[in-house]
PDB file of N, CA and C in Angstrom:
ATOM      1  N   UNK A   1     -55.443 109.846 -68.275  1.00  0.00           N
ATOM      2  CA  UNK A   1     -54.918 109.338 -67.029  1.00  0.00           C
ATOM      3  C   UNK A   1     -54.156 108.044 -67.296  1.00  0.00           C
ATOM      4  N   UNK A   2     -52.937 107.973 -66.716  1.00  0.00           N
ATOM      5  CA  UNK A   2     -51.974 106.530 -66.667  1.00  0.00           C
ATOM      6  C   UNK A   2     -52.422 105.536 -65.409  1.00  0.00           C
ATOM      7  N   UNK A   3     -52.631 104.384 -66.317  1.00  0.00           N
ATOM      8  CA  UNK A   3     -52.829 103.696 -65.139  1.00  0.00           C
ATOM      9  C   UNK A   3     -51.997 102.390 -65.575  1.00  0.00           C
ATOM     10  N   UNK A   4     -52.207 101.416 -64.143  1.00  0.00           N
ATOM     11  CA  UNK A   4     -51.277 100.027 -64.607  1.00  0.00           C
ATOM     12  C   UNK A   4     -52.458  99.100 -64.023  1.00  0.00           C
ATOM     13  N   UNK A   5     -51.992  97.579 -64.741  1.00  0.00           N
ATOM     14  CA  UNK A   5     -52.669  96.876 -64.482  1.00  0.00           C
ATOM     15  C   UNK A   5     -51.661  95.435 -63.555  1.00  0.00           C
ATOM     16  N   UNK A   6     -52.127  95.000 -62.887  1.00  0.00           N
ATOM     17  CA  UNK A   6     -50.890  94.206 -62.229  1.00  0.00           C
ATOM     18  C   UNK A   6     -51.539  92.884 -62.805  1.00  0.00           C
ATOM     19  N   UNK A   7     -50.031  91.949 -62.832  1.00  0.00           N
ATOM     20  CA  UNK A   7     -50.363  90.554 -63.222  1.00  0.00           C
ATOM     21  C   UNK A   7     -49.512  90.020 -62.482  1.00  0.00           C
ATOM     22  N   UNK A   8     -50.181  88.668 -62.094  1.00  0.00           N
ATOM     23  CA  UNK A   8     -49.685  87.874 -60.874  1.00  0.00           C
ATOM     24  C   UNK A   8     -49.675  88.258 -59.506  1.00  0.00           C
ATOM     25  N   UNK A   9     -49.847  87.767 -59.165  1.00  0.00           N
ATOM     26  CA  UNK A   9     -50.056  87.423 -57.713  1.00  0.00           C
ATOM     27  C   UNK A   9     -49.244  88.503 -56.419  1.00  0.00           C
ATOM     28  N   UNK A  10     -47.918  88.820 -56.590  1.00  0.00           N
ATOM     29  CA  UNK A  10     -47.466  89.741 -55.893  1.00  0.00           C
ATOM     30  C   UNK A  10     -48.199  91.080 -55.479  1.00  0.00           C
ATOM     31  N   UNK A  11     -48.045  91.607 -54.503  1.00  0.00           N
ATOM     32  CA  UNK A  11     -48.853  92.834 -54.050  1.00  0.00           C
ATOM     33  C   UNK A  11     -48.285  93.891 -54.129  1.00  0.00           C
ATOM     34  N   UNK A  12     -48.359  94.951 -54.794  1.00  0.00           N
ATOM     35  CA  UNK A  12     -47.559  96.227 -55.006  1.00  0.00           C
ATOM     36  C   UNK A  12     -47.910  97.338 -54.419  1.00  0.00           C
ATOM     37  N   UNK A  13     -47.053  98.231 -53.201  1.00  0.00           N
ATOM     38  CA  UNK A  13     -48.073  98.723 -52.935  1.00  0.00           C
ATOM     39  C   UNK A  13     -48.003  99.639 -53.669  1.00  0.00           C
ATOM     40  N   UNK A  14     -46.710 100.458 -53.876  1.00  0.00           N
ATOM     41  CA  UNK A  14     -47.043 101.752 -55.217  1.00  0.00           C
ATOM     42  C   UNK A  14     -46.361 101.856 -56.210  1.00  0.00           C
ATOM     43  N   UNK A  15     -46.671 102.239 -56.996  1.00  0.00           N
ATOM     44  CA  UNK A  15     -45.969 102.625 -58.512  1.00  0.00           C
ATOM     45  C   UNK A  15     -45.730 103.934 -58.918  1.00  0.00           C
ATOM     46  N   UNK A  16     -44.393 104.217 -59.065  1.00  0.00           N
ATOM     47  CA  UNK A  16     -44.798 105.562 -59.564  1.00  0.00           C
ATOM     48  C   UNK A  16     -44.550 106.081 -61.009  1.00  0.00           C
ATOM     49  N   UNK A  17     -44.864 107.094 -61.428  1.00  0.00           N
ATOM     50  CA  UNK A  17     -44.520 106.896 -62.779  1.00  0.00           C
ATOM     51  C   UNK A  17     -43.408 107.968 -62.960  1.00  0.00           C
ATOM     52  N   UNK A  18     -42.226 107.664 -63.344  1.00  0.00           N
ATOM     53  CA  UNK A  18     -40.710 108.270 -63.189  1.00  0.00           C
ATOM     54  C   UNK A  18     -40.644 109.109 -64.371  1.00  0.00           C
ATOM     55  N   UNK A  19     -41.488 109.301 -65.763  1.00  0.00           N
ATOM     56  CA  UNK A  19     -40.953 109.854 -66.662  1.00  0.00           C
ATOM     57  C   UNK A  19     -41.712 111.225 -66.592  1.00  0.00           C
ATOM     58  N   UNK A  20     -41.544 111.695 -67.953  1.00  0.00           N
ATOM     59  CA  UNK A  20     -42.078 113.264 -67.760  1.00  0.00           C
ATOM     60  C   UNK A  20     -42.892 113.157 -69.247  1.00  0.00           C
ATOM     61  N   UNK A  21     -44.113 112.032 -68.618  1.00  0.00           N
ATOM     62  CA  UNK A  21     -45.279 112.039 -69.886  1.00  0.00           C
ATOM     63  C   UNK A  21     -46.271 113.187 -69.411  1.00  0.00           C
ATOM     64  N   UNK A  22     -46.500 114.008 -70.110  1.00  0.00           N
ATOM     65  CA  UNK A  22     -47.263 114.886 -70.021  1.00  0.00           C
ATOM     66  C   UNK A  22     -47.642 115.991 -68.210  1.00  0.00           C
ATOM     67  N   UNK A  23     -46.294 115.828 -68.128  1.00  0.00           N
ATOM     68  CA  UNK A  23     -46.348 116.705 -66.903  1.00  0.00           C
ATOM     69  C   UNK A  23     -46.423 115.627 -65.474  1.00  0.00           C
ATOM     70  N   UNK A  24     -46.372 114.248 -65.856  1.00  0.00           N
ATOM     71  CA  UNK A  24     -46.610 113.825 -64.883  1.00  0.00           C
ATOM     72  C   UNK A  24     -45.598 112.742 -63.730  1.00  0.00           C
ATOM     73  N   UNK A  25     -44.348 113.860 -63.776  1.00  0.00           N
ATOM     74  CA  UNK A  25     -43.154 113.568 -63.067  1.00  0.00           C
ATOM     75  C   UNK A  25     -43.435 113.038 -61.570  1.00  0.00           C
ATOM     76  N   UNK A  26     -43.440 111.721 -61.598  1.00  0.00           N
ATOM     77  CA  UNK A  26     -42.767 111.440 -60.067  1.00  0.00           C
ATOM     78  C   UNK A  26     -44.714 111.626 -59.515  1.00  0.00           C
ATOM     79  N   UNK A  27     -45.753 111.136 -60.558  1.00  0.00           N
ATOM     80  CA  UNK A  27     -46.863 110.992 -59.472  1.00  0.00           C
ATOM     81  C   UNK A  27     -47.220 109.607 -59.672  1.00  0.00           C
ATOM     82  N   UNK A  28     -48.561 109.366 -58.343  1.00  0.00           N
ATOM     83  CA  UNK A  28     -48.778 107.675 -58.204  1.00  0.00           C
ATOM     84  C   UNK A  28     -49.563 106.987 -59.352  1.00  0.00           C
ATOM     85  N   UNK A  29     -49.401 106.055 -59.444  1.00  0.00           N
ATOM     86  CA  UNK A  29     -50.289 105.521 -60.918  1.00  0.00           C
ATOM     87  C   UNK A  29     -51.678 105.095 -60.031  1.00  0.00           C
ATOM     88  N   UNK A  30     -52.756 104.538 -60.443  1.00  0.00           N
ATOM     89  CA  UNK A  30     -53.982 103.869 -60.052  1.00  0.00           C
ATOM     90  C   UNK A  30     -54.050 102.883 -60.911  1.00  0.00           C
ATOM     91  N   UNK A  31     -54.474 101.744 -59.929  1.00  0.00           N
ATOM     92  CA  UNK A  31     -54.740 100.201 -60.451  1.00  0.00           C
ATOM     93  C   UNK A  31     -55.919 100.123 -60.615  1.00  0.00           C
ATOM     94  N   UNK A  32     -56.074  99.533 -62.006  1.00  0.00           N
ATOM     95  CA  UNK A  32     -57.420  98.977 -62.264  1.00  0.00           C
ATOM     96  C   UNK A  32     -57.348  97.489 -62.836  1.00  0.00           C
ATOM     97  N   UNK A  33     -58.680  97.288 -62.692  1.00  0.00           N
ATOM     98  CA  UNK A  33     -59.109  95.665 -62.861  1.00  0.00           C
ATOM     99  C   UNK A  33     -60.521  95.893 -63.425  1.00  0.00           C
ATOM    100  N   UNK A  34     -61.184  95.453 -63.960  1.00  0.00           N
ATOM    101  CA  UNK A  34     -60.164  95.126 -65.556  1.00  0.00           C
ATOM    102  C   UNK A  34     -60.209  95.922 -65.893  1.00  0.00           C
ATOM    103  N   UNK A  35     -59.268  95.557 -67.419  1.00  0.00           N
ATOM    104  CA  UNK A  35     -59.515  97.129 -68.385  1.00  0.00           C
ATOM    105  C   UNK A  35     -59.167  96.481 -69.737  1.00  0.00           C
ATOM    106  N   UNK A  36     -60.167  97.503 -70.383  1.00  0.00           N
ATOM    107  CA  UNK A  36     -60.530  97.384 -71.730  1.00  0.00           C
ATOM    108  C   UNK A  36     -59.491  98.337 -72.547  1.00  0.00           C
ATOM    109  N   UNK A  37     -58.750  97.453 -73.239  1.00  0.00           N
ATOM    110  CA  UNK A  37     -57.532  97.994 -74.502  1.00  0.00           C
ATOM    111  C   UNK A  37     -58.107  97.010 -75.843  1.00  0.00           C
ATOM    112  N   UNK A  38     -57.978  98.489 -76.527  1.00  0.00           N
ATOM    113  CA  UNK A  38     -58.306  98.152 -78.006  1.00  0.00           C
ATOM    114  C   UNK A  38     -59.396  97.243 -78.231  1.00  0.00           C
ATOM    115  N   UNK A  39     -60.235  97.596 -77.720  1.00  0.00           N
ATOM    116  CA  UNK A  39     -61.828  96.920 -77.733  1.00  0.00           C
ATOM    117  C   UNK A  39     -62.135  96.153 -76.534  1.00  0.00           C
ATOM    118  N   UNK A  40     -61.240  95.202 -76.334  1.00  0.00           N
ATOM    119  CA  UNK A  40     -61.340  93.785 -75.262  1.00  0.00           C
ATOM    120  C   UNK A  40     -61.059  94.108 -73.925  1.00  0.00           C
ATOM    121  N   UNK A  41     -61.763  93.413 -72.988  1.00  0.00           N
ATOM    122  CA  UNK A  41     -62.045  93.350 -71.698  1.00  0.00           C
ATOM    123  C   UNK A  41     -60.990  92.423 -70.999  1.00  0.00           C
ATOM    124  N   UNK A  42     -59.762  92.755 -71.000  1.00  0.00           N
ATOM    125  CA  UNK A  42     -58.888  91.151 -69.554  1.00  0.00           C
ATOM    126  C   UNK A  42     -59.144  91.582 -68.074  1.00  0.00           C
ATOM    127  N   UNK A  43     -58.900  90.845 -67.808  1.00  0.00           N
ATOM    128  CA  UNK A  43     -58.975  91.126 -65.857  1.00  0.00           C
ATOM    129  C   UNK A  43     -57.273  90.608 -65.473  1.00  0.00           C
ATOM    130  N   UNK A  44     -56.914  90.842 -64.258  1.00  0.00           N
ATOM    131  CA  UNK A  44     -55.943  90.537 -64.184  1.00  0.00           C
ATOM    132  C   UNK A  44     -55.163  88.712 -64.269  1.00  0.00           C
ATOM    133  N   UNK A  45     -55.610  87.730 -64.551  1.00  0.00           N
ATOM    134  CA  UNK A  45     -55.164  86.600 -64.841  1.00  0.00           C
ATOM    135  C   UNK A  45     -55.434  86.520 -66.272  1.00  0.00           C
ATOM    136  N   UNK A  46     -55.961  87.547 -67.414  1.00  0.00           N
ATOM    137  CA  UNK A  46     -55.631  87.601 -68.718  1.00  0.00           C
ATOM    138  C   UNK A  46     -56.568  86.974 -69.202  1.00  0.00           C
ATOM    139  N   UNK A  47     -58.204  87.148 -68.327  1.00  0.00           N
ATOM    140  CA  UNK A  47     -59.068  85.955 -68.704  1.00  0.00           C
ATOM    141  C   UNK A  47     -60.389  87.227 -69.634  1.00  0.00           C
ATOM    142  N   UNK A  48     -61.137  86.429 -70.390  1.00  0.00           N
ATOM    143  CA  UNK A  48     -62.343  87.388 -71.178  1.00  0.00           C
ATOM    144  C   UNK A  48     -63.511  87.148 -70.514  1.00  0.00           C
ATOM    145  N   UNK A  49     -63.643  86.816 -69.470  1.00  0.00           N
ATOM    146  CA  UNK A  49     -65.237  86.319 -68.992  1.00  0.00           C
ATOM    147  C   UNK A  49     -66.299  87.645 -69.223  1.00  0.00           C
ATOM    148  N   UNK A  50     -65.236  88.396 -68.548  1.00  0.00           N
ATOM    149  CA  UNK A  50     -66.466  89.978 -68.490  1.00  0.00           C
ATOM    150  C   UNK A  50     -66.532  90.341 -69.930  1.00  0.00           C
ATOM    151  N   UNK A  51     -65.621  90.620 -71.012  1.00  0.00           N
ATOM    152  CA  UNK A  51     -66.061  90.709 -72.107  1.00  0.00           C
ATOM    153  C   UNK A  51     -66.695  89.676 -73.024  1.00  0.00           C
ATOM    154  N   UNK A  52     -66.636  88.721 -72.252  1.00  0.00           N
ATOM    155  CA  UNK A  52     -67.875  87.779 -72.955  1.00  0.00           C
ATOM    156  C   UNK A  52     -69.124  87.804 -72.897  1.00  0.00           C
ATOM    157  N   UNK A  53     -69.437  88.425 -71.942  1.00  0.00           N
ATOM    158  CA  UNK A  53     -70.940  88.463 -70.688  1.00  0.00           C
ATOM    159  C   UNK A  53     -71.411  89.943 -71.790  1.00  0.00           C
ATOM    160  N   UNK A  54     -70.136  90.981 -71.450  1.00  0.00           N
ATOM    161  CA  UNK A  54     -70.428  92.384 -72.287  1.00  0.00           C
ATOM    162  C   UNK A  54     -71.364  91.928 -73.844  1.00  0.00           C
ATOM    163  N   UNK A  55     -70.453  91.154 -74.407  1.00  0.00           N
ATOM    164  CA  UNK A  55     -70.270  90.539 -75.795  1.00  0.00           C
ATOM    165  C   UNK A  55     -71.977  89.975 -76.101  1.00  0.00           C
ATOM    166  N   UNK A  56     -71.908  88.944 -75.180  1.00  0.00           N
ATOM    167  CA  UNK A  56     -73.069  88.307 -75.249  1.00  0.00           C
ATOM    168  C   UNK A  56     -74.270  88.866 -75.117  1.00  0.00           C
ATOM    169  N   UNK A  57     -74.441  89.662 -74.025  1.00  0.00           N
ATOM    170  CA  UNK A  57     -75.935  90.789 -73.931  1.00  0.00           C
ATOM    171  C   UNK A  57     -75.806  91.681 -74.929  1.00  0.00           C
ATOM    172  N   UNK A  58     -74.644  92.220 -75.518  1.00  0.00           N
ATOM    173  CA  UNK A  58     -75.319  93.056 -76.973  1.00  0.00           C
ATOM    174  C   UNK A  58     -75.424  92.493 -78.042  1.00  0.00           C
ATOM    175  N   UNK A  59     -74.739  91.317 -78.613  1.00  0.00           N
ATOM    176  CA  UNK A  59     -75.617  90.348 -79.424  1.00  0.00           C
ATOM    177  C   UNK A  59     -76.854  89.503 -79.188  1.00  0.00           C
ATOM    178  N   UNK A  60     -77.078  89.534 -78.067  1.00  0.00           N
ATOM    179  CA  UNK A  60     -78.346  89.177 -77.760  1.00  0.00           C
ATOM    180  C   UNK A  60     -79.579  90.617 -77.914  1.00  0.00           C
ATOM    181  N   UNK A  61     -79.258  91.226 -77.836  1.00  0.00           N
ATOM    182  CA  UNK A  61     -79.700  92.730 -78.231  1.00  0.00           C
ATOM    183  C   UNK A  61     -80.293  93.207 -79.777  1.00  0.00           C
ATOM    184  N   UNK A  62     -78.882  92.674 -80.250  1.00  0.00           N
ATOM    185  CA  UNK A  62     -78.998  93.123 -81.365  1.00  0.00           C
ATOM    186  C   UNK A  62     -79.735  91.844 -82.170  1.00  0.00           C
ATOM    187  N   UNK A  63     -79.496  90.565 -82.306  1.00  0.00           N
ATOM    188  CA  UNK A  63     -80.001  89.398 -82.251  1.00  0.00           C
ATOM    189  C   UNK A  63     -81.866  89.711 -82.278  1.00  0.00           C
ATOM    190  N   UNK A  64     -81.977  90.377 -81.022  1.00  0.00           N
ATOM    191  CA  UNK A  64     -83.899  90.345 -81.054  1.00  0.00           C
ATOM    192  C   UNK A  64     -83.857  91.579 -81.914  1.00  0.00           C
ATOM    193  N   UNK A  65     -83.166  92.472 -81.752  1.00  0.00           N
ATOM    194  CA  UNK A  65     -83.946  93.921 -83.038  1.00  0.00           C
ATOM    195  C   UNK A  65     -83.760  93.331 -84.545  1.00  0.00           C
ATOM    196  N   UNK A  66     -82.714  92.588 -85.032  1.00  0.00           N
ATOM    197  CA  UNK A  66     -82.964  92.078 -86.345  1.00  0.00           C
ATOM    198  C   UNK A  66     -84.253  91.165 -86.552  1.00  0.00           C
ATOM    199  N   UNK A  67     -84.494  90.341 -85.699  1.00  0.00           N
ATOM    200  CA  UNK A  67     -85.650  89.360 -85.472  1.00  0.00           C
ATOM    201  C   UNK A  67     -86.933  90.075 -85.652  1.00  0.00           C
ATOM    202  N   UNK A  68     -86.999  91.064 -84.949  1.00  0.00           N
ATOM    203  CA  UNK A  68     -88.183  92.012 -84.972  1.00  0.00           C
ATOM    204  C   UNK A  68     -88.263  92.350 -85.861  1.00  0.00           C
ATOM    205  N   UNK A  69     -87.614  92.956 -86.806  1.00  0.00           N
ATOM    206  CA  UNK A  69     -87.716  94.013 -87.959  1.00  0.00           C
ATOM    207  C   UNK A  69     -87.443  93.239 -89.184  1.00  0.00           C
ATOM    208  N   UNK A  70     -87.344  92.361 -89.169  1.00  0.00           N
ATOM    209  CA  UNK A  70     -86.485  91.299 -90.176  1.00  0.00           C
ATOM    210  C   UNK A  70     -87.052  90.255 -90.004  1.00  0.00           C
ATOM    211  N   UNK A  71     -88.461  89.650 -89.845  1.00  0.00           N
ATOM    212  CA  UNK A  71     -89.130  88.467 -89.869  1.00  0.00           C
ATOM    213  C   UNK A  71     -89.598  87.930 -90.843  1.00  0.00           C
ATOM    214  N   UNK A  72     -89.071  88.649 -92.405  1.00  0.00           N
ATOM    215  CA  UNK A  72     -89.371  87.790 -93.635  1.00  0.00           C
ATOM    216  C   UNK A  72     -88.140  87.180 -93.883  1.00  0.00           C
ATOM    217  N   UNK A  73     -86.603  86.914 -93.087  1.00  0.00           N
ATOM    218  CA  UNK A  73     -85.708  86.357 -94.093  1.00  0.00           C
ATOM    219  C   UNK A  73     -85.546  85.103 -93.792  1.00  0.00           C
ATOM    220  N   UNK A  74     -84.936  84.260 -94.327  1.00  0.00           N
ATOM    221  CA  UNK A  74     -85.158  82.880 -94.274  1.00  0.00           C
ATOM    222  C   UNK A  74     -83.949  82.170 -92.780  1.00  0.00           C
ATOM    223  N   UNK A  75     -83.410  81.441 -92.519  1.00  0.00           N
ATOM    224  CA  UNK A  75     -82.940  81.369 -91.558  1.00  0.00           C
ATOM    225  C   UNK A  75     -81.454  81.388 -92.288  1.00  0.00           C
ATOM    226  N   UNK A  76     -81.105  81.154 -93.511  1.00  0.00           N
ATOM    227  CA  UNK A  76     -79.777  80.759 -94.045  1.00  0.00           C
ATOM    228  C   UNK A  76     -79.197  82.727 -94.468  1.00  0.00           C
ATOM    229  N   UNK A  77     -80.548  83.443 -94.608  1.00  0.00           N
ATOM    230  CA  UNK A  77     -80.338  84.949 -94.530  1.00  0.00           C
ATOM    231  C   UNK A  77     -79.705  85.324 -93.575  1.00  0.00           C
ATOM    232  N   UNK A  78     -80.836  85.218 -92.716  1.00  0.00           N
ATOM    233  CA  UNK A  78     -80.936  85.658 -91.008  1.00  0.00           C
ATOM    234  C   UNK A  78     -79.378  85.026 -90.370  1.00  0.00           C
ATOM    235  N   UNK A  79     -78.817  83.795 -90.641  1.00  0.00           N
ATOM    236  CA  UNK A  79     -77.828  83.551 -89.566  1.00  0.00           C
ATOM    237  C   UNK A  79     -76.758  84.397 -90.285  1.00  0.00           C
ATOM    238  N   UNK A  80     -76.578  84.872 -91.653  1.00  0.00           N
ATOM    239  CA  UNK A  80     -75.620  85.475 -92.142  1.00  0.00           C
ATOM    240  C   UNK A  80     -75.530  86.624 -91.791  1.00  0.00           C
ATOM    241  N   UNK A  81     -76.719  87.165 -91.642  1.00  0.00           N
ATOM    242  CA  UNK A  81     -76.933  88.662 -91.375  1.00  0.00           C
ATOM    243  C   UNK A  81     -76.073  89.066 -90.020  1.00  0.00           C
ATOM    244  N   UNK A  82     -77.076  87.973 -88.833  1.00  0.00           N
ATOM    245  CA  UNK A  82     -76.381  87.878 -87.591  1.00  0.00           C
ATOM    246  C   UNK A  82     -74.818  87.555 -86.780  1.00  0.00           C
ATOM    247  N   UNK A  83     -73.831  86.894 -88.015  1.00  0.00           N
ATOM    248  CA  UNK A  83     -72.725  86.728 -88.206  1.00  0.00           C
ATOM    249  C   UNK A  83     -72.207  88.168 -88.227  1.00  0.00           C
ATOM    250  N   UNK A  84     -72.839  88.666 -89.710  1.00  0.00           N
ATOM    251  CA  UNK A  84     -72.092  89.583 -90.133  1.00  0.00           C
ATOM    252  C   UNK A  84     -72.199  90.970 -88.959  1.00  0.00           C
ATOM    253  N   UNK A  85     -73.378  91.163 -87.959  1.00  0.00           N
ATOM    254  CA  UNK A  85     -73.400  92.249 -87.881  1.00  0.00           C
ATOM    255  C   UNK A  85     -73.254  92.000 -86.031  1.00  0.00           C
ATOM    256  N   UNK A  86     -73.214  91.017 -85.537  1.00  0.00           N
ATOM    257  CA  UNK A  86     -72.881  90.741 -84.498  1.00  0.00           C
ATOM    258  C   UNK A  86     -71.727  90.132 -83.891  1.00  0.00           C
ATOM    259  N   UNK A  87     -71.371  89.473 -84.940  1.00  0.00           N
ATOM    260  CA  UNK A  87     -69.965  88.912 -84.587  1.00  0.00           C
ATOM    261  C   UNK A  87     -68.718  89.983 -83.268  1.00  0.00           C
ATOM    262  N   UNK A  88     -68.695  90.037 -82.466  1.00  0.00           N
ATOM    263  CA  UNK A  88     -67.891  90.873 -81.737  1.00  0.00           C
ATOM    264  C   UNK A  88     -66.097  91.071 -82.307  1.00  0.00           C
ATOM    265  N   UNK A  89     -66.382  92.659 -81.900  1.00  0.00           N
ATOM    266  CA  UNK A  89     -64.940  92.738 -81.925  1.00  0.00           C
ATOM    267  C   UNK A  89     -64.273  92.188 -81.476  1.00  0.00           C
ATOM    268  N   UNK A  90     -62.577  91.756 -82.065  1.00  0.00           N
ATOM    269  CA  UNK A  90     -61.738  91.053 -81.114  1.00  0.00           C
ATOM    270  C   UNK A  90     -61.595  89.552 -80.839  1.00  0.00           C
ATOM    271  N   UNK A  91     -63.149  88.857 -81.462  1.00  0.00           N
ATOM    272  CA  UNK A  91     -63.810  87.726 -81.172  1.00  0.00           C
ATOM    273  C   UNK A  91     -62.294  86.645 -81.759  1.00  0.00           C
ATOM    274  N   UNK A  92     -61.242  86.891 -82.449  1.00  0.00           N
ATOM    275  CA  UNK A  92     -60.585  85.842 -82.736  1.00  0.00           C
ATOM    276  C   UNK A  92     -59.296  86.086 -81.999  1.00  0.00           C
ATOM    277  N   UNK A  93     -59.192  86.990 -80.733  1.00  0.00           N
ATOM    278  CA  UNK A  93     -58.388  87.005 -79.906  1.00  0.00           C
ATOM    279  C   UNK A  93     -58.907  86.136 -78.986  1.00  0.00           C
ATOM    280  N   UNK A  94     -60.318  86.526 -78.262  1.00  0.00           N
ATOM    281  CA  UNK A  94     -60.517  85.446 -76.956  1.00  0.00           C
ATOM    282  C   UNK A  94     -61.501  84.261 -77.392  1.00  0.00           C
ATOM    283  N   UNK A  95     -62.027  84.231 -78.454  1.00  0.00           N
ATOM    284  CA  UNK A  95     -62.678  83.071 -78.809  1.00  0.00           C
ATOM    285  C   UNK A  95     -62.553  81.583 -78.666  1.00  0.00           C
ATOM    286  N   UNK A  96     -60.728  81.543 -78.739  1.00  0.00           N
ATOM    287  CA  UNK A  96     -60.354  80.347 -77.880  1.00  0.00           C
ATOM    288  C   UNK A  96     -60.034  79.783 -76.806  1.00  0.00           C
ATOM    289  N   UNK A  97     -59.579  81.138 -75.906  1.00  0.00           N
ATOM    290  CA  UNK A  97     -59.680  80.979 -74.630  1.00  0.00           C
ATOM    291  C   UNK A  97     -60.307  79.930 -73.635  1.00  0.00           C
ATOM    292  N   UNK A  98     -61.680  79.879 -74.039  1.00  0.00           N
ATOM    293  CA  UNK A  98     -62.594  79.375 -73.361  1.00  0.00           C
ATOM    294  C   UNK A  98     -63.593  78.707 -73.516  1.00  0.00           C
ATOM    295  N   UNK A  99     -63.444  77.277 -73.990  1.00  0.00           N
ATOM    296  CA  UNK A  99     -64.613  76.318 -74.554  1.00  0.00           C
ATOM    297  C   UNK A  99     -66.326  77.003 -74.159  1.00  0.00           C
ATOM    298  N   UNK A 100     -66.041  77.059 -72.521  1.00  0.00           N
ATOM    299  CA  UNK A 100     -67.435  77.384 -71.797  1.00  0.00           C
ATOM    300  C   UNK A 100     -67.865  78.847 -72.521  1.00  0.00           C
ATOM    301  N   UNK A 101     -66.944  79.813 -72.776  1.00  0.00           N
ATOM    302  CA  UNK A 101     -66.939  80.657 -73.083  1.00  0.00           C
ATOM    303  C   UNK A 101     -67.954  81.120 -74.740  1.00  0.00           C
ATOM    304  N   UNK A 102     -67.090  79.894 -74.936  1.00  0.00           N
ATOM    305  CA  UNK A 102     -67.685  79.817 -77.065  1.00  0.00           C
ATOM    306  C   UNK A 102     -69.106  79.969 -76.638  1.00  0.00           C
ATOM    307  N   UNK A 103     -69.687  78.605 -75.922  1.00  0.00           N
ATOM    308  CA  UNK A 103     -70.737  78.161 -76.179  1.00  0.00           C
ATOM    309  C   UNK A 103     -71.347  79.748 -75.831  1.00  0.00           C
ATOM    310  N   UNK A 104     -70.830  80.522 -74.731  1.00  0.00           N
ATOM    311  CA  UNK A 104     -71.937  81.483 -74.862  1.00  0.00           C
ATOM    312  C   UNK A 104     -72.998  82.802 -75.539  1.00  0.00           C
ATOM    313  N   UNK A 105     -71.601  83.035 -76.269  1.00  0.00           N
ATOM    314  CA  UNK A 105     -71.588  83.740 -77.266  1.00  0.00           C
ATOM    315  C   UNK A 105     -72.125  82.906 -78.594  1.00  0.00           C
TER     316      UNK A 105
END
C-alpha cells in the first residue's frame, strides 16, 4: 500500500496518486503519522520521540535478560556486551536530535 506522509503545517485534503505503480492509476493515497522507514520512527515535524520510547523499552528488555542470565560478568564485560547488543538501530541518525532524548536511551 502507498501512502504519504505530510510535513508542515498546511492541510491537504487529498492526494492522489497519478502514476500507474502497480495498477494503481488515479486512486487516493492514506496519511499516516508516524511511520517507520528503514528501521526509524519520525512523526510529522521529523522528530524520534516515539522511536526513542520504542528504543528504550526493548533495551530495557533486553538489558534485564542479559542481567539475569549473565550475572558472573564483570561490569567492564557487561557494559560492552550491552553496547554491543543493544545499541539501537539507526541510533546515529536520531541520537543527536535530542539532548532529553540521549539521556533516555
Amino acid at each position: 500500500m502507498v501512502k504519504y506522509m505530510r510535513l508542515g503545517h498546511h492541510k491537504v485534503e487529498q492526494i492522489r496518486f497519478m502514476g500507474t505503480f502497480e495498477g494503481m492509476n488515479k486512486h487516493l493515497l492514506s496519511e499516516t503519522e508516524p511511520e517507520k522507514d528503514m528501521g526509524v520512527i519520525m512523526d510529522i515535524k521529523l522528530k524520534y520521540k516515539e522511536h526513542t520510547a520504542h528504543a528504550t523499552e526493548k533495551s530495557n528488555r533486553t538489558h534485564g535478560v542479559i542481567k539475569r542470565f549473565f550475572d558472573h560478568l564483570t561490569d567492564n564485560t557487561f557494559a560492552q556486551i550491552l553496547k554491543t547488543l543493544v545499541r539501537p538501530y539507526g541510533y546515529s541518525v536520531w541520537q543527536s536530535s535530542l539532548e532529553a532524548l540521549q539521556q533516555e536511551v
